[in-house]
C-alpha atoms as a PDB file:
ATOM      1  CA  UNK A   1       7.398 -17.090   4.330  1.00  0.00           C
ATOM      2  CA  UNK A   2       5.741 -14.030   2.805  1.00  0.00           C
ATOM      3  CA  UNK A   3       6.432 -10.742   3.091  1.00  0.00           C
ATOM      4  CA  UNK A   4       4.333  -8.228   5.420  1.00  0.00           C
ATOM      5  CA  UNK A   5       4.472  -4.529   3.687  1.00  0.00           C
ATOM      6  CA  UNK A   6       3.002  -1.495   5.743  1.00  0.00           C
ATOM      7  CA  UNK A   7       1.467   1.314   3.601  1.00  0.00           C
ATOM      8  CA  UNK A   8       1.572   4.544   5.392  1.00  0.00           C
ATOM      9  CA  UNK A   9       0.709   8.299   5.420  1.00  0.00           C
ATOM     10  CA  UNK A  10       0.088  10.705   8.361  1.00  0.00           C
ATOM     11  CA  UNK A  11      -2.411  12.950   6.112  1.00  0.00           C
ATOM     12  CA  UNK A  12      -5.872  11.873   4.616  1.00  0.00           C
ATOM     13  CA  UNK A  13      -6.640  12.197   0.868  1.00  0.00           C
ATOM     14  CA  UNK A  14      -3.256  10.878  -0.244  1.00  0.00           C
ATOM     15  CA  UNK A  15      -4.476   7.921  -2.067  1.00  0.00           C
ATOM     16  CA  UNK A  16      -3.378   5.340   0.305  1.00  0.00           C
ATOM     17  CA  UNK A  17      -6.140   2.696   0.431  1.00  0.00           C
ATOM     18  CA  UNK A  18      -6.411   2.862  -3.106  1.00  0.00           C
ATOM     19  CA  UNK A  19      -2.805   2.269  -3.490  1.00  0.00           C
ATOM     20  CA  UNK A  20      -3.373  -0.550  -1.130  1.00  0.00           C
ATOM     21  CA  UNK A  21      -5.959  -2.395  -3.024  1.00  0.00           C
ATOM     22  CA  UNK A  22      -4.231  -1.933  -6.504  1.00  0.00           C
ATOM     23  CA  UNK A  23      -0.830  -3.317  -5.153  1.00  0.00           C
ATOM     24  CA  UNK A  24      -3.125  -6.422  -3.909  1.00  0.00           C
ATOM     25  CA  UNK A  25      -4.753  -6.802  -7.371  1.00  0.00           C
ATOM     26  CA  UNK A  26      -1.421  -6.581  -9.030  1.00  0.00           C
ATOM     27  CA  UNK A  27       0.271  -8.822  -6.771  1.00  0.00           C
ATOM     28  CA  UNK A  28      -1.768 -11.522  -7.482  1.00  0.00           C
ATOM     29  CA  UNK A  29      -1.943 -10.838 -11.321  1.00  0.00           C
ATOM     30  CA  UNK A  30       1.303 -11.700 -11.335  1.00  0.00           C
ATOM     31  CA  UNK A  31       0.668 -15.391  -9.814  1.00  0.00           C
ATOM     32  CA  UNK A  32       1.125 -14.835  -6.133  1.00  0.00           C
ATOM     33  CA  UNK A  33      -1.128 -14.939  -3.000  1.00  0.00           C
ATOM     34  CA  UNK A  34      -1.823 -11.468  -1.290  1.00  0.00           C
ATOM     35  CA  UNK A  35      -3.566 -10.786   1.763  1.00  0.00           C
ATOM     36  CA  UNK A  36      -5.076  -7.320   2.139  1.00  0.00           C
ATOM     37  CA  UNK A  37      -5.322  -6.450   6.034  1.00  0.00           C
ATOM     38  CA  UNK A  38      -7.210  -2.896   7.009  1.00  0.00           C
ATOM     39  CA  UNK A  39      -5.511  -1.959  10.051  1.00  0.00           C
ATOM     40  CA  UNK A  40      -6.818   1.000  10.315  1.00  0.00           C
ATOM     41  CA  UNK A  41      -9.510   0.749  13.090  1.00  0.00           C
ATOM     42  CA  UNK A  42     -11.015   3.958  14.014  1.00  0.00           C
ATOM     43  CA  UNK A  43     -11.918   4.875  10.647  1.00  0.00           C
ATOM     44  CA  UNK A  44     -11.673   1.772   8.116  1.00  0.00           C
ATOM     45  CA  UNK A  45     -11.854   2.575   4.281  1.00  0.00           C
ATOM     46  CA  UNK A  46     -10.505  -0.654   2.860  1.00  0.00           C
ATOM     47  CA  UNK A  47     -13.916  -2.852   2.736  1.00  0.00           C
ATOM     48  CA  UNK A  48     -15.820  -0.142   1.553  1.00  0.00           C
ATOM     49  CA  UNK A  49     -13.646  -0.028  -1.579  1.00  0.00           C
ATOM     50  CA  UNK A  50     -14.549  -2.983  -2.606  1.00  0.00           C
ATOM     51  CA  UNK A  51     -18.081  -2.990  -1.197  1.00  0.00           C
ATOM     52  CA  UNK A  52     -17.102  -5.704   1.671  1.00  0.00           C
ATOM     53  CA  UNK A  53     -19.363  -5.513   4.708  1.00  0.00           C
ATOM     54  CA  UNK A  54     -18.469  -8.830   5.827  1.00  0.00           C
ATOM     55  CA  UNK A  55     -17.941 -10.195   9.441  1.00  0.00           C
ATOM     56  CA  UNK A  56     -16.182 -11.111  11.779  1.00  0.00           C
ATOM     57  CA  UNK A  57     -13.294  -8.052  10.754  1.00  0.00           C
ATOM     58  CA  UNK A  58      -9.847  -7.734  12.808  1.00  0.00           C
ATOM     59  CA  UNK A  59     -12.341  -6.175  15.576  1.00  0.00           C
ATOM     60  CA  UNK A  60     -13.416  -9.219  16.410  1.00  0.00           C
ATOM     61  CA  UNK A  61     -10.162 -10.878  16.323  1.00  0.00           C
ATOM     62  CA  UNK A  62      -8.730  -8.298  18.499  1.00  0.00           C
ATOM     63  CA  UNK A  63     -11.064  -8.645  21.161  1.00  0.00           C
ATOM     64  CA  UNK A  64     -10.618 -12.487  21.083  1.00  0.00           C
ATOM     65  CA  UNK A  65     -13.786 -12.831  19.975  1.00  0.00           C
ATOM     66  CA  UNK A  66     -13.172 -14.644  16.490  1.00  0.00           C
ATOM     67  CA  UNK A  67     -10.489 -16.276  15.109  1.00  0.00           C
ATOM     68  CA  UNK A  68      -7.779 -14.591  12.878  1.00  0.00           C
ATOM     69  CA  UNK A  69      -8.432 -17.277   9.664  1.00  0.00           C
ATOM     70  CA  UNK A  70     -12.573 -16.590  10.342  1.00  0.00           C
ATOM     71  CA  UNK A  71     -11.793 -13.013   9.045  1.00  0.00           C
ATOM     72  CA  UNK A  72     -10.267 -13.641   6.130  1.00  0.00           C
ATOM     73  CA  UNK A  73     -12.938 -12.752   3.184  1.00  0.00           C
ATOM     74  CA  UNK A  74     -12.141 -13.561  -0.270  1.00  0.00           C
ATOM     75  CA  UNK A  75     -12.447 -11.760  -3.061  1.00  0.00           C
ATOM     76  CA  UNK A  76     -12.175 -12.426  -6.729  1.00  0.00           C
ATOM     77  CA  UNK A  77      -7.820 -12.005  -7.073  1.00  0.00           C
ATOM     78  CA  UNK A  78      -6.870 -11.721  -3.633  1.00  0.00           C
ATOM     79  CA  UNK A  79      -8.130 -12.099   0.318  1.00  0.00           C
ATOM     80  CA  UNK A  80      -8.786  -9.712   2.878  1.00  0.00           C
ATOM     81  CA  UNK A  81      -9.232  -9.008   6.493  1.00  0.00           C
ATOM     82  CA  UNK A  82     -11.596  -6.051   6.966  1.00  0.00           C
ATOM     83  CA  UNK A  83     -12.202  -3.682   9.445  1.00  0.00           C
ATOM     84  CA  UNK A  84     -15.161  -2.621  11.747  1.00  0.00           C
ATOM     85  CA  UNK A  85     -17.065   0.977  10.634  1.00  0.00           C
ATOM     86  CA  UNK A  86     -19.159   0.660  13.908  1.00  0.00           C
ATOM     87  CA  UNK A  87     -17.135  -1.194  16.877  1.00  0.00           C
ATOM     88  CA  UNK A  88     -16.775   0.327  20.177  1.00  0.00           C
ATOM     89  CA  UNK A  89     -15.120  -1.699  22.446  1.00  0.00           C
ATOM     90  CA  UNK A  90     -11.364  -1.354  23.819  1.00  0.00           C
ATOM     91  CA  UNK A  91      -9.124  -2.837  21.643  1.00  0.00           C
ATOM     92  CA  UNK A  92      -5.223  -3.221  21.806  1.00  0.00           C
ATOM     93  CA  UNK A  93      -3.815  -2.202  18.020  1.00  0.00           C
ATOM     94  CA  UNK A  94       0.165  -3.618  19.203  1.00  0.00           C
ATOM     95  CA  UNK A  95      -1.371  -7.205  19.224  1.00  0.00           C
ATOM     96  CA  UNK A  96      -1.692  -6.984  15.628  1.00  0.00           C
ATOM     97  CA  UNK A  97       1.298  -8.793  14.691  1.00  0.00           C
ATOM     98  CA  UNK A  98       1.344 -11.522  16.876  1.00  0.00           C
ATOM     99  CA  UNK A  99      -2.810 -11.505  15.376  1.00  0.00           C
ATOM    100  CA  UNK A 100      -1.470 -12.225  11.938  1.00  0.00           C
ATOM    101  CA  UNK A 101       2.040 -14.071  12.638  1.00  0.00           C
ATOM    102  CA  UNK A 102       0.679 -17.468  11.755  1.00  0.00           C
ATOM    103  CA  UNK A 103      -1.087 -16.084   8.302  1.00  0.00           C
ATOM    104  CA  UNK A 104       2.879 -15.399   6.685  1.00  0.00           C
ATOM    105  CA  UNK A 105       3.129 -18.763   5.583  1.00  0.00           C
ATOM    106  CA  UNK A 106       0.043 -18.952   3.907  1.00  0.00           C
ATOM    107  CA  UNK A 107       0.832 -15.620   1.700  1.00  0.00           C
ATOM    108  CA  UNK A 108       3.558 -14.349  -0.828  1.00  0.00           C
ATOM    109  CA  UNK A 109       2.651 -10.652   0.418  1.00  0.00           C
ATOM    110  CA  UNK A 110       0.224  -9.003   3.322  1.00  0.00           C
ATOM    111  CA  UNK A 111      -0.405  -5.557   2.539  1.00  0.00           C
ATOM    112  CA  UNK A 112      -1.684  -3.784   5.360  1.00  0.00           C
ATOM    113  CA  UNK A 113      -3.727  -0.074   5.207  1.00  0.00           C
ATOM    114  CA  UNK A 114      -2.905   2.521   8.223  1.00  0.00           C
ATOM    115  CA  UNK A 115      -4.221   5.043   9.864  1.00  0.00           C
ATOM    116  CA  UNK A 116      -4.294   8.299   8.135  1.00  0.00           C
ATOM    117  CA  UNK A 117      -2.973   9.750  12.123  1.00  0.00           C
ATOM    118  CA  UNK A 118      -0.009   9.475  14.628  1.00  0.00           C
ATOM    119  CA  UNK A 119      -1.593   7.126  16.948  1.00  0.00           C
ATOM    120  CA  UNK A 120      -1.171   3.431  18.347  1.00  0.00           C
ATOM    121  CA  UNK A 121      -2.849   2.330  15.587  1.00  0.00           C
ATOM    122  CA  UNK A 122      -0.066   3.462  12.843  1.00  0.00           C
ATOM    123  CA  UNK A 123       2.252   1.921  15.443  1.00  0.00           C
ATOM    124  CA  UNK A 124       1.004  -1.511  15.270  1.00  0.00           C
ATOM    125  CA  UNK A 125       0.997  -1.583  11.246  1.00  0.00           C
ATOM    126  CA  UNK A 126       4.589  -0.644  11.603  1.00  0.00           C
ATOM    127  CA  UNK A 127       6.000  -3.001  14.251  1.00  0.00           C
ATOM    128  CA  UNK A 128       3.646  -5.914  12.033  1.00  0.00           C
ATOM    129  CA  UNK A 129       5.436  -4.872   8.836  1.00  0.00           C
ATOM    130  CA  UNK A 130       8.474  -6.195   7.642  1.00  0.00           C
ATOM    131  CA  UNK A 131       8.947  -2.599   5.977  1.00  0.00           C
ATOM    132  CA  UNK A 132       6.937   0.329   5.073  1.00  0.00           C
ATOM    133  CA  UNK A 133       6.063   1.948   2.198  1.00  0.00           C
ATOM    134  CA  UNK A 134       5.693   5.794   2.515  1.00  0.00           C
ATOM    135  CA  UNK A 135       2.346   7.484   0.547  1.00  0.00           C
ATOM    136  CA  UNK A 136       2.994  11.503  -0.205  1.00  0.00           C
ATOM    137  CA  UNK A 137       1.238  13.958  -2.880  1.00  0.00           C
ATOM    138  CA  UNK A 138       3.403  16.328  -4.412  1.00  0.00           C
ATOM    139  CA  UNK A 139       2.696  19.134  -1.997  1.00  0.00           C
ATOM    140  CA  UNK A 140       4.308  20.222   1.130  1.00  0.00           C
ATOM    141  CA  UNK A 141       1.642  19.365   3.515  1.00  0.00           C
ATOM    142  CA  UNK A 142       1.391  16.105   2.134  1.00  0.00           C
ATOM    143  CA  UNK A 143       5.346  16.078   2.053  1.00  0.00           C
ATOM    144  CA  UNK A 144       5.536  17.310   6.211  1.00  0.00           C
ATOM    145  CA  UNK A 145       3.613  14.999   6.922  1.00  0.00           C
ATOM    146  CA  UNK A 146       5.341  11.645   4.714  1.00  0.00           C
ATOM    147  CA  UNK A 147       8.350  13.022   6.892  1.00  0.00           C
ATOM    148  CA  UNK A 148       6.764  12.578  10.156  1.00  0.00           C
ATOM    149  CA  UNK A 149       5.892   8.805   8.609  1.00  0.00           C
ATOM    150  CA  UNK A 150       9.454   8.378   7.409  1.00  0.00           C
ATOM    151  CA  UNK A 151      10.690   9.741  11.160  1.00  0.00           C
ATOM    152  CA  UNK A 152       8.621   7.580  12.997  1.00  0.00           C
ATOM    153  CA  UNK A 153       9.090   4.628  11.055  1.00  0.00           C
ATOM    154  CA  UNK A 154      13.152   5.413  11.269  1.00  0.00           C
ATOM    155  CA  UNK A 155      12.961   5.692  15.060  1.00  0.00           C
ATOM    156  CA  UNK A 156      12.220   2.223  15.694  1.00  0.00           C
ATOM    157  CA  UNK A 157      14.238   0.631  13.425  1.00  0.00           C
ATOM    158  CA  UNK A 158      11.336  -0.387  10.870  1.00  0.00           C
ATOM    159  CA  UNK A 159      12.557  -0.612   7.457  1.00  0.00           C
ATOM    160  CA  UNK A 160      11.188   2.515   5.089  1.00  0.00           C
ATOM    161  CA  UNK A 161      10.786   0.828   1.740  1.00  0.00           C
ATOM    162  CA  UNK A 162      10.461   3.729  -0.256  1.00  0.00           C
ATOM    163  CA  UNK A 163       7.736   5.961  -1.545  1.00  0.00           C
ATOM    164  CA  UNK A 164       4.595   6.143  -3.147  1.00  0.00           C
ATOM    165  CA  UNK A 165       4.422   9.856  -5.429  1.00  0.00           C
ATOM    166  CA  UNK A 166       0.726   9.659  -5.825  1.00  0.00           C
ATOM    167  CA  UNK A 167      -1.764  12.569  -8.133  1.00  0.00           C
ATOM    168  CA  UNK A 168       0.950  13.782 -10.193  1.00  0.00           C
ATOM    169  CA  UNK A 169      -0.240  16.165 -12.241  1.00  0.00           C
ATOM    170  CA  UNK A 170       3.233  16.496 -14.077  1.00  0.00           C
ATOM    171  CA  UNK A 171       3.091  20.636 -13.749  1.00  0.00           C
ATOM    172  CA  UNK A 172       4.902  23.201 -12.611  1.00  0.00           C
ATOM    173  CA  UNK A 173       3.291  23.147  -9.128  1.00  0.00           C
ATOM    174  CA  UNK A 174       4.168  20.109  -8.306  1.00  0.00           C
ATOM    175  CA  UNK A 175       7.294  19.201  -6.367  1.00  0.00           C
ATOM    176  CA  UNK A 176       9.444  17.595  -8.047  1.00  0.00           C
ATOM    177  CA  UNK A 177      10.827  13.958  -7.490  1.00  0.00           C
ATOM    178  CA  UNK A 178      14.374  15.564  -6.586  1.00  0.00           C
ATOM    179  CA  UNK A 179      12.825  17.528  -3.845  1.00  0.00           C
ATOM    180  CA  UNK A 180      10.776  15.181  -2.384  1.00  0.00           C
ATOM    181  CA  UNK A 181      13.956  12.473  -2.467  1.00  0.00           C
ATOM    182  CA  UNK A 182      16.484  14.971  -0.831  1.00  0.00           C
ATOM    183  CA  UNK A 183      13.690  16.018   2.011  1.00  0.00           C
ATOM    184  CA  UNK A 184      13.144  12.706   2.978  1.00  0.00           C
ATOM    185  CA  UNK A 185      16.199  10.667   1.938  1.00  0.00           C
ATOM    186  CA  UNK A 186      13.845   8.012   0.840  1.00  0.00           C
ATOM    187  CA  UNK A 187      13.399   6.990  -2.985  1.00  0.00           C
ATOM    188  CA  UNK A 188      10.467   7.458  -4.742  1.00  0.00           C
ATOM    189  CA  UNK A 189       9.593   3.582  -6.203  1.00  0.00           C
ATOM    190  CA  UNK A 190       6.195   4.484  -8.373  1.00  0.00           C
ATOM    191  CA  UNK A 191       4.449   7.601  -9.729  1.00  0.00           C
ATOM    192  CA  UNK A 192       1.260   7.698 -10.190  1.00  0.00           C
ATOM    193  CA  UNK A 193      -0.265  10.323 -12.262  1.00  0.00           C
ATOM    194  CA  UNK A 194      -3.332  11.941 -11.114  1.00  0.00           C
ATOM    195  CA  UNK A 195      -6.489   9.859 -13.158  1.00  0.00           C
ATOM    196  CA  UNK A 196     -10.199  10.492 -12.601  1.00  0.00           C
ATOM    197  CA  UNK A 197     -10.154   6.015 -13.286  1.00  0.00           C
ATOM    198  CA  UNK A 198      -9.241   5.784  -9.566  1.00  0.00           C
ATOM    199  CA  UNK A 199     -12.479   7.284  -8.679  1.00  0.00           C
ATOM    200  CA  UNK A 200     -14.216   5.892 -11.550  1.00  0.00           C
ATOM    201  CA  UNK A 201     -13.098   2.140  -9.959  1.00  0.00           C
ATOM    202  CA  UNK A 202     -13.736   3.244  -6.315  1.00  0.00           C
ATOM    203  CA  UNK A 203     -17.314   4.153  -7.704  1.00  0.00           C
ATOM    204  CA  UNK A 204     -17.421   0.694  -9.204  1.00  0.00           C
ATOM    205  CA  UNK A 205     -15.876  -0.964  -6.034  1.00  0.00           C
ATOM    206  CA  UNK A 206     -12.984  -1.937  -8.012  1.00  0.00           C
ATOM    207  CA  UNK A 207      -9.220  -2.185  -8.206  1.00  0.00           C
ATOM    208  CA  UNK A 208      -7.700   0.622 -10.172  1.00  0.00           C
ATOM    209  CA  UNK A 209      -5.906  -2.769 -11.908  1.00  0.00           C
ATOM    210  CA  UNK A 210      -9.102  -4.003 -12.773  1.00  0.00           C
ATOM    211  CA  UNK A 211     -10.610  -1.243 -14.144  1.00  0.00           C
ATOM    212  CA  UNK A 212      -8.067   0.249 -16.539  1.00  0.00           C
ATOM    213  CA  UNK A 213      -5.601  -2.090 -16.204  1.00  0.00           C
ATOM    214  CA  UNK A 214      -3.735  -1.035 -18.844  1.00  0.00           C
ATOM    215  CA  UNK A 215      -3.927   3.011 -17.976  1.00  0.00           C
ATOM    216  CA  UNK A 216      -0.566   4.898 -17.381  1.00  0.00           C
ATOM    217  CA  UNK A 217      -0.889   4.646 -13.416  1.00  0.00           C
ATOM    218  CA  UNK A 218      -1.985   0.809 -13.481  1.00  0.00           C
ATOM    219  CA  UNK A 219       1.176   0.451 -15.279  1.00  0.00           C
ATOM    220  CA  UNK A 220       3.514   1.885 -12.345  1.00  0.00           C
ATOM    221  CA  UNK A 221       1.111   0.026  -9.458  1.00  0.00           C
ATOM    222  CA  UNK A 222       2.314  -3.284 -11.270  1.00  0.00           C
ATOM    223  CA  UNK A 223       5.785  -2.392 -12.120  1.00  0.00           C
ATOM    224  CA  UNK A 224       6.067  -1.361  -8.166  1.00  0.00           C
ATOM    225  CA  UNK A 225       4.085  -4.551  -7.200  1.00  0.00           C
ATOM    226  CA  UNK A 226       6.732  -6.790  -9.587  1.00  0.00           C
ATOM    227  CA  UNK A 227       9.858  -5.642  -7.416  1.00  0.00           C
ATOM    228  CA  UNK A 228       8.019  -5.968  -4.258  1.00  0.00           C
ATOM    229  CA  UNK A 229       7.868  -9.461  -4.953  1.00  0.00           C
ATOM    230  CA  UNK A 230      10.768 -10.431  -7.110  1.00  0.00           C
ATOM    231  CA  UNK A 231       8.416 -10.791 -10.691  1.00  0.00           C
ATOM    232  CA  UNK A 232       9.377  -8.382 -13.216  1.00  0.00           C
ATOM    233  CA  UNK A 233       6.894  -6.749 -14.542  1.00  0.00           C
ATOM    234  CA  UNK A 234       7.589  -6.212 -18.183  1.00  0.00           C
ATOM    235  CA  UNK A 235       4.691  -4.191 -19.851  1.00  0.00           C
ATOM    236  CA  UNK A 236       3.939  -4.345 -23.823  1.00  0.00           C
ATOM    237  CA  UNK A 237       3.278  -1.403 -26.256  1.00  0.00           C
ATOM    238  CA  UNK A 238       4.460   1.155 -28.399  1.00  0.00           C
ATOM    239  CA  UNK A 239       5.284   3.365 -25.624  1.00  0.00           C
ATOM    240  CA  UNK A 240       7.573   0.713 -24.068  1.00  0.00           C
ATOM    241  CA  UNK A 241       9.198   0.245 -27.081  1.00  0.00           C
ATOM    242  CA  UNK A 242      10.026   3.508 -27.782  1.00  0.00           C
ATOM    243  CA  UNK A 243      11.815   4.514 -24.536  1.00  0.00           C
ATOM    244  CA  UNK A 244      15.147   6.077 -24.630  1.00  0.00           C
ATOM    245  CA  UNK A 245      16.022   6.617 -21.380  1.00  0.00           C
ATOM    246  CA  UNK A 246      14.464   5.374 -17.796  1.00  0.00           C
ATOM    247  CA  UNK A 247      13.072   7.541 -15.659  1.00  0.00           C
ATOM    248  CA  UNK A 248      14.133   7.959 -11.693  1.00  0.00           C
ATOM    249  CA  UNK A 249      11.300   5.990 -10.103  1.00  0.00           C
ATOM    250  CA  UNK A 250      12.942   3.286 -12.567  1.00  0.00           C
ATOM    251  CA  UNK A 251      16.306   3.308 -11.649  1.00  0.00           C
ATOM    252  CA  UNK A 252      15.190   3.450  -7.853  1.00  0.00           C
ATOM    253  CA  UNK A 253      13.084  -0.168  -8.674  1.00  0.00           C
ATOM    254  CA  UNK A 254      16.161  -1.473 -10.334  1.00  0.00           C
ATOM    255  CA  UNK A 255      18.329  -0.680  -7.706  1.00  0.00           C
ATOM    256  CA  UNK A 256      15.892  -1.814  -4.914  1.00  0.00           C
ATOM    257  CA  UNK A 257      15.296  -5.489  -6.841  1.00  0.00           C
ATOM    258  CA  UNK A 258      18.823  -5.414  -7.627  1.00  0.00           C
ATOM    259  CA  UNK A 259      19.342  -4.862  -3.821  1.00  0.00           C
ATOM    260  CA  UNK A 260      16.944  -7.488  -2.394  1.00  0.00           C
ATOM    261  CA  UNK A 261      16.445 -10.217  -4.774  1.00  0.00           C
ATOM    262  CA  UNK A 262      20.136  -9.971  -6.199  1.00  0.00           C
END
C-alpha cells in the first residue's frame, strides 16, 4: 500500500509545485512508483511544469465524467493526474480521496500539489493525505502563513510531516532554521538553497532532478525523497566525504526514518 503525502502552503511563490515535481522525479530515481496528483483546481500549475495539456484531468473525474485510471498521464520517471486550467463546472474537492483510494496499491508514493489558499480545496488534499508536508520561505509572511498550514492541518488530526525550507539564500536576512522550528514546532526535513536551475528546468519543463541533478538543492530533494520512502539516499563526492558534522535538517531525517521505518 503506498503512501499518500500532501504538499502544502497557504502563500503563492513558495516553491511548492516545484518541490512537488522534484520529490516525484526523485522518488522514482530511487526505484519506486510515484504518482503526481495536482489537486489544486482553481488554479493548476503542476501540468504546465512539465508542459502536460493532456485530458481527461481530475476535473473530469470529479464530475463523474471520466474514470480516475483514464487520467493518469505518464511521463518519462513517474505518472500524473493533471488538473483543468479552463473548467467551470461545480465540483466537490472532499471526494478526492475516495477519487484516488483504489490508485494506493498501484504506487509506492502519491504526491499531491495544493492550493496556494485556505479553501475546500486545501481541505481535500489534507483529509486524502496520509500526512503533510509543510512548504515555507525564510520570511515571516511566508512563515504566518506555513503556521496557518501547520494549524489547520493539526486541527483535524492530519499528520504534519515536517517542512520544506525552500530559497535559502544562507544570509543574514533569512530566518534561521531555529526560528522557524520553535514557531511552528515542526522540523525542518530539507533545505533548499535558492538556485536560478529551478527556473532554468521550469523553462525547460523539467524536474529540478533532471536538470542538475547533481546541484546542491537536487541533493536535499533526494535525500528528503529517500526517508519519505525508506531508501537512503547516500550521495557521492568530495563534499560528502569531507563532512564533519551533520547539519539540523539531517538529524531531523535521521530521526524521522529512524522513527518510521525503525
Amino acid at each position: 500500500m503506498g503512501k499518500t503525502i500532501g504538499v502544502m502552503s497557504l502563500k503563492g511563490g513558495v516553491g511548492k509545485t516545484s518541490s512537488v515535481v522534484a520529490l516525484g522525479d526523485a522518488i522514482s530515481e530511487l526505484g519506486k512508483k510515484a504518482l503526481l496528483i495536482d489537486g489544486n483546481l482553481s488554479a493548476p500549475n503542476l501540468g504546465l511544469h512539465l508542459n502536460l495539456l493532456g485530458f481527461p484531468t481530475l476535473h473530469h473525474v470529479l464530475a463523474r465524467r471520466a474514470n480516475i485510471r483514464d487520467s493518469i498521464h505518464k511521463m518519462e520517471n513517474f505518472d500524473i493526474i493533471p488538473s483543468s486550467i479552463l473548467y467551470s463546472s461545480k465540483l466537490n474537492p472532499l471526494e478526492l480521496r475516495d477519487r484516488i483510494s483504489p490508485l494506493k496499491k498501484r504506487y509506492d508514493a502519491i504526491i499531491i500539489d495544493s492550493s496556494p489558499a485556505l479553501n475546500e480545496e486545501t481541505l481535500a488534499v489534507m483529509l486524502a493525505s496520509d500526512g503533510v508536508i509543510v512548504v515555507t520561505t525564510p520570511d515571516i509572511p511566508s512563515l504566518s502563513m506555513a503556521m496557518k498550514a501547520v494549524r489547520m492541518a493539526r486541527q483535524r488530526d492530519i499528520l504534519v510531516i515536517g517542512l520544506i525550507l525552500n530559497k535559502v539564500h544562507d544570509k543574514y536576512f533569512d530566518l534561521s532554521i531555529e526560528e522557524i522550528e520553535d514557531t511552528l514546532g515542526v522540523p525542518v526535513l530539507a533545505v533548499i538553497p535558492y538556485d536560478t536551475d529551478i527556473q532554468k528546468s521550469l523553462y525547460e519543463f523539467m524536474p529540478l532532478t533532471q536538470y542538475n541533478p547533481n546541484s546542491n538543492a537536487s541533493t536535499e530533494y533526494k535525500k528528503l525523497a529517500g526517508v519519505l520512502i525508506g531508501e537512503k539516499y547516500r550521495p557521492s563526492g568530495f563534499r560528502e566525504f569531507f563532512k564533519t558534522s551533520p547539519k539540523k535538517e539531517e538529524i531531523n531525517r535521521e530521526i524521522y526514518y529512524h522513527r518510521v521505518f525503525g
